[in-house]
Every structure is written in C-alpha cells, then in structure tokens.
Protein backbone atom coordinates (compact mmCIF):
# COMPACT_ATOMS: atom_id res chain seq x y z
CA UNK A 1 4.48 15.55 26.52
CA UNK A 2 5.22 16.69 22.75
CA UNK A 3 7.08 13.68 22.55
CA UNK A 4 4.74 11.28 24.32
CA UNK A 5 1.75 12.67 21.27
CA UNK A 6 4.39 12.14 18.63
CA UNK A 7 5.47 8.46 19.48
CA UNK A 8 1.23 8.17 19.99
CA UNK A 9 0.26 9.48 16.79
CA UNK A 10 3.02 7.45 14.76
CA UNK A 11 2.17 4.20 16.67
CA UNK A 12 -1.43 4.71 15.87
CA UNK A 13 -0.64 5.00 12.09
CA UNK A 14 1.02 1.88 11.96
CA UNK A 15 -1.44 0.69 13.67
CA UNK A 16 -4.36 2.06 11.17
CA UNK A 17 -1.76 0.89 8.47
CA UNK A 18 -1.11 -2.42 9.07
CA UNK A 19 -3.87 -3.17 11.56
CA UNK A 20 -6.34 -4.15 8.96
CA UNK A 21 -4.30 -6.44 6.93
CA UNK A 22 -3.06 -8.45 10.58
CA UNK A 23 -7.32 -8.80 11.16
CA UNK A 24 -7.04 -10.20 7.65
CA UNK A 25 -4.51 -12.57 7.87
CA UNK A 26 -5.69 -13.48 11.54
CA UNK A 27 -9.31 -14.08 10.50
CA UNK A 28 -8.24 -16.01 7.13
CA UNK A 29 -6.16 -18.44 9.22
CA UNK A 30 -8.44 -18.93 12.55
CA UNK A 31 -10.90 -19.67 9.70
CA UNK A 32 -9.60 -22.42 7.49
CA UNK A 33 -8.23 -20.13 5.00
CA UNK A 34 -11.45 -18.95 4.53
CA UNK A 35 -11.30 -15.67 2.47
CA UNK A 36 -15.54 -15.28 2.14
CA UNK A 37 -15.14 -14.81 5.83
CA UNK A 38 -11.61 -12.77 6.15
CA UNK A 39 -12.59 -10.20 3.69
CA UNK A 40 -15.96 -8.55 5.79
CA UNK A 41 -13.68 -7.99 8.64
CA UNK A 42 -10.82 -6.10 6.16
CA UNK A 43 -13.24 -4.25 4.63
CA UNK A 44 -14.50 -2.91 8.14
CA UNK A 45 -10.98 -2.61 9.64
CA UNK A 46 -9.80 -0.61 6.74
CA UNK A 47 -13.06 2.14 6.77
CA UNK A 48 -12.78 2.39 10.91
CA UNK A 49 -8.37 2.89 9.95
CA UNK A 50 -9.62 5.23 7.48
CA UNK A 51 -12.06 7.25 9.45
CA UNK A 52 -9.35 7.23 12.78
CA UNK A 53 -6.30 9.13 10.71
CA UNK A 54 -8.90 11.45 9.59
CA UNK A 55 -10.18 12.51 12.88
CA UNK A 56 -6.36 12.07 14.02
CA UNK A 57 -4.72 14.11 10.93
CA UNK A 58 -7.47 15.96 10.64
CA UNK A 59 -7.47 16.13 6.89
CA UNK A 60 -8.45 13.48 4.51
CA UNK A 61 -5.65 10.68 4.39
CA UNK A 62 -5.67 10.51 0.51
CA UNK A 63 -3.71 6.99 -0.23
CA UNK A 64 -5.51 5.01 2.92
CA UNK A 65 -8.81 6.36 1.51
CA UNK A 66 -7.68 5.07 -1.82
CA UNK A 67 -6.55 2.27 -0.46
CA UNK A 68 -10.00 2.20 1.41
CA UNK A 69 -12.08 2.40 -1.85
CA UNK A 70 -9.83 -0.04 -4.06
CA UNK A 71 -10.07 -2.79 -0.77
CA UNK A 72 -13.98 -2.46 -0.33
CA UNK A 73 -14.26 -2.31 -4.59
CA UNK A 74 -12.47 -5.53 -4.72
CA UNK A 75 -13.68 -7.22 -1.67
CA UNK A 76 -16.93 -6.52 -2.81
CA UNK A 77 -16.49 -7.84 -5.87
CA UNK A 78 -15.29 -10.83 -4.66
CA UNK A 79 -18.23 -11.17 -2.26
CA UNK A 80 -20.82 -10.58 -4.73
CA UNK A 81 -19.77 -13.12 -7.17
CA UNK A 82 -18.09 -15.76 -4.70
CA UNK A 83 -14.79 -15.35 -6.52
CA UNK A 84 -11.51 -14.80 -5.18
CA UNK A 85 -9.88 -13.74 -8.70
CA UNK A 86 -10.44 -9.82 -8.06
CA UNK A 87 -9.16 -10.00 -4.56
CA UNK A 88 -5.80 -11.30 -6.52
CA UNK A 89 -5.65 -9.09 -8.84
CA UNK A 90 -6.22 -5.73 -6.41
CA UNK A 91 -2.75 -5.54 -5.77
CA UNK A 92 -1.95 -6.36 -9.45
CA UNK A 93 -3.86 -3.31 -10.70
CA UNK A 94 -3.32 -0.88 -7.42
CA UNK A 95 0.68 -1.48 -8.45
CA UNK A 96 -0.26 -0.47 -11.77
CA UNK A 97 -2.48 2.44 -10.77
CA UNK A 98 0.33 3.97 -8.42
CA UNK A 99 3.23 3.19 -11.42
CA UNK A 100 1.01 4.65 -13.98
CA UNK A 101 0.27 8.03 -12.09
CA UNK A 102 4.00 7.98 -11.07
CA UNK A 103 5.13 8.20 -14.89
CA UNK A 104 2.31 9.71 -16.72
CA UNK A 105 2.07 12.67 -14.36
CA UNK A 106 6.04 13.24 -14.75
CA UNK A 107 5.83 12.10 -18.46
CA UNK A 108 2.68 14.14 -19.57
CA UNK A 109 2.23 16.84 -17.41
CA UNK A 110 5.69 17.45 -15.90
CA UNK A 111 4.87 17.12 -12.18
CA UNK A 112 6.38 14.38 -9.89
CA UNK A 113 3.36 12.95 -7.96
CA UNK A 114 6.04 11.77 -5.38
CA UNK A 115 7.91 14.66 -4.53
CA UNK A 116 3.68 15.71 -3.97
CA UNK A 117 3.46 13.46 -1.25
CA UNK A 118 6.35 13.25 0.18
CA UNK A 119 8.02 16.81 0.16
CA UNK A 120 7.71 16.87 3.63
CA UNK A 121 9.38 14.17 4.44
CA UNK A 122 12.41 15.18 2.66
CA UNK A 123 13.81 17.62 0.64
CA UNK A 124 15.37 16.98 -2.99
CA UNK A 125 16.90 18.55 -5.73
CA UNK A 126 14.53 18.08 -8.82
CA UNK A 127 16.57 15.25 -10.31
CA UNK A 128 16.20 13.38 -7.36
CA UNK A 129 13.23 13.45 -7.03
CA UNK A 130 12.88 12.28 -10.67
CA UNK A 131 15.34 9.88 -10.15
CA UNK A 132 13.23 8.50 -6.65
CA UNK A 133 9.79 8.97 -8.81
CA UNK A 134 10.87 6.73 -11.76
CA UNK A 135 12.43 4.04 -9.06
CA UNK A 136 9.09 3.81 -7.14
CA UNK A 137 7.19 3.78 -10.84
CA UNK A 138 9.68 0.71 -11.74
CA UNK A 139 9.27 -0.98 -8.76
CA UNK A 140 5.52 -1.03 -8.07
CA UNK A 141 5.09 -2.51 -11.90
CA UNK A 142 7.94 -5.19 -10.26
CA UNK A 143 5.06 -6.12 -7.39
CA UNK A 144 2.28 -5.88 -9.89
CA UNK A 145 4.18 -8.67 -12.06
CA UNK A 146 5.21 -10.26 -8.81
CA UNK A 147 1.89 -10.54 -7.94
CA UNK A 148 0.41 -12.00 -10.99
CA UNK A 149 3.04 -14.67 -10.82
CA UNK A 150 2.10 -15.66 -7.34
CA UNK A 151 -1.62 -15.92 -7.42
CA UNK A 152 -1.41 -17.73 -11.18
CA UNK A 153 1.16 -19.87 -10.34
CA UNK A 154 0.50 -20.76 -6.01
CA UNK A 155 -2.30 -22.47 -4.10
CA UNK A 156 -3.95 -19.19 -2.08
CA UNK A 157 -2.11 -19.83 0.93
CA UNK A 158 1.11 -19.39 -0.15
CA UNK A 159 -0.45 -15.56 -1.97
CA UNK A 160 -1.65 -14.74 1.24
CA UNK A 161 2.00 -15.23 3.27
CA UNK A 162 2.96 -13.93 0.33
CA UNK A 163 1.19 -10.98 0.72
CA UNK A 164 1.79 -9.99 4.39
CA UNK A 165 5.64 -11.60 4.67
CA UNK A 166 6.71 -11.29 0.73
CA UNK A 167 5.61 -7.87 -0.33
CA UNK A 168 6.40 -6.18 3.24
CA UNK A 169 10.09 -6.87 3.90
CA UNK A 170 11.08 -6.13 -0.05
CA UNK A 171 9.51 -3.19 -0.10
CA UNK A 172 10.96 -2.48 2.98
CA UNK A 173 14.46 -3.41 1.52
CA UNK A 174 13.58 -1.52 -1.88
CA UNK A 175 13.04 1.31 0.23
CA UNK A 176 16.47 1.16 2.18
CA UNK A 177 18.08 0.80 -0.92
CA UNK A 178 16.83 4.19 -1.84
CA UNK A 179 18.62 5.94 1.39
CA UNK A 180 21.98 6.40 -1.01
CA UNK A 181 19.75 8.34 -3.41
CA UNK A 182 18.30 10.53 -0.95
CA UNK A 183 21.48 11.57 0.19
CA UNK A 184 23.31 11.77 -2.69
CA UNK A 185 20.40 14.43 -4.19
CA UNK A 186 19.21 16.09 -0.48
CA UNK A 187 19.32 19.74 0.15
C-alpha cells in the first residue's frame, strides 16, 4: 500500500511537471505551429499542475508556483501584444533568475539556496554543497545563453524541439554528471 501511494504520488509529479509543457508542444503542433493558440492551454495546464501538488503536498510547491507565475507573466505578455519575443526570452531570464539567486545568496548572504531545497534529498558536507550550488549557478547561465542563441539564430520550430528535446536530456546529462560530486562530498 505505502508503496503503491509512493510510486502514485511520484508519477503524478511528473505528471504535473512535465504534463503542461507535452499540452504545449501537442497543441503547438496539432495547430500549425500556432503559439497564440498553444500558450492558453499552458497557461491553464500549468495553474491546474500547480493547484494538484498543492492539494497533493499539501504545502505550497514554491518553484512550480514560480514557474506558474513566470509562464502566465510571459504568456500573457505574449498574448497581449501578439508577440512571441517574451515567450523566448522566459527561459532566457528564468535561467538567469535561478543562477543569480544561486550565487548572490551564497556570495552576499552566505546561504546556499540549493542545499535549501534540496537537503532532503541528500545530505552534503558544506563544500559540496558549494561545490553543487556554483555548478547548477554555471550551468543555468549555460541554458540562458543557449537559449538566446536558439531563438535569435532558428526559425520557432526548431526553439520549440529545442525546448522539450534540447534542454531536457542535457540537463538530464548535466545532472548525471553531478552523481561523482555527490558522492565524493555525501555524509
């Protein structure tokens, strides 16, 4: 039973996760590569995701609601004035957000924003979790740059793929890569 509600609960946040951006990328295409009509349904799919791991978790899911915010900010935006530039640039500047709270929080005020969210996944040794902090910092100003060369330089279609089977799988591999770390610095 404790199993059955553990395997539940995980499958339904990937599902609240990654449910939204398949809508997305399901509506864009059966559309024409439409993004005035893909973006309603996002925006939607994302609150309902949002409002589901609350009632599930029952807490407030901090980054989806973020996420949430940043998704119906930008989606708006690129409603409201029929252009798809800020929808481009969300990840651009989301990247930057997350890098820039990474470092200044460690920098400035000497706490590691990571080892805040993810100290119960795993347990570190401070300098690992430095170590992981900075590496995550680095690498979402990577996909922030990444990004801007995409949408500047690629007809939409290819920044949409791009966004669902480009930034997945290397963050995915970024993330493997940090296994070694983990157990050099785990307690």
């Amino acid at each position: 039973m404790l199993v059955s509600i553990v395997v539940n609960k995980s499958f339904l946040k990937f599902i609240t996760d990654f449910g939204p951006l398949l809508i997305f990328f399901t509506i864009y295409y059966k559309s024409g590569n439409n993004l005035i009509v893909a973006i309603p349904p996002l925006i939607i799919a994302t609150i309902v995701a949002v409002v589901i791991m609350y009632f599930v978790e029952k807490k407030i899911p901090y980054v989806p609601l973020i996420g949430g915010i940043v998704i119906t900010l930008f989606g708006g935006l690129t409603l409201y004035f029929d252009n798809p530039i800020f929808i481009y640039m969300k990840p651009t500047i989301v990247n930057l957000i997350f890098a820039g709270i990474l470092i200044i929080s460690k920098v400035l005020f000497q706490k590691n924003f990571l080892k805040f969210f993810l100290q119960t996944a795993f347990r570190l040794n401070e300098t690992g979790w430095d170590k992981l902090n900075f590496r995550w910092a680095y690498f979402f100003i990577f996909l922030a740059i990444l990004n801007e060369v995409v949408w500047r330089t690629q007809p939409e279609a290819t920044w949409v793929n791009f966004k669902v089977w480009g930034i997945l799988p290397i963050t995915f591999i970024f993330t493997a890569f940090q296994l070694p770390l983990i157990n050099k610095y785990k307690l």
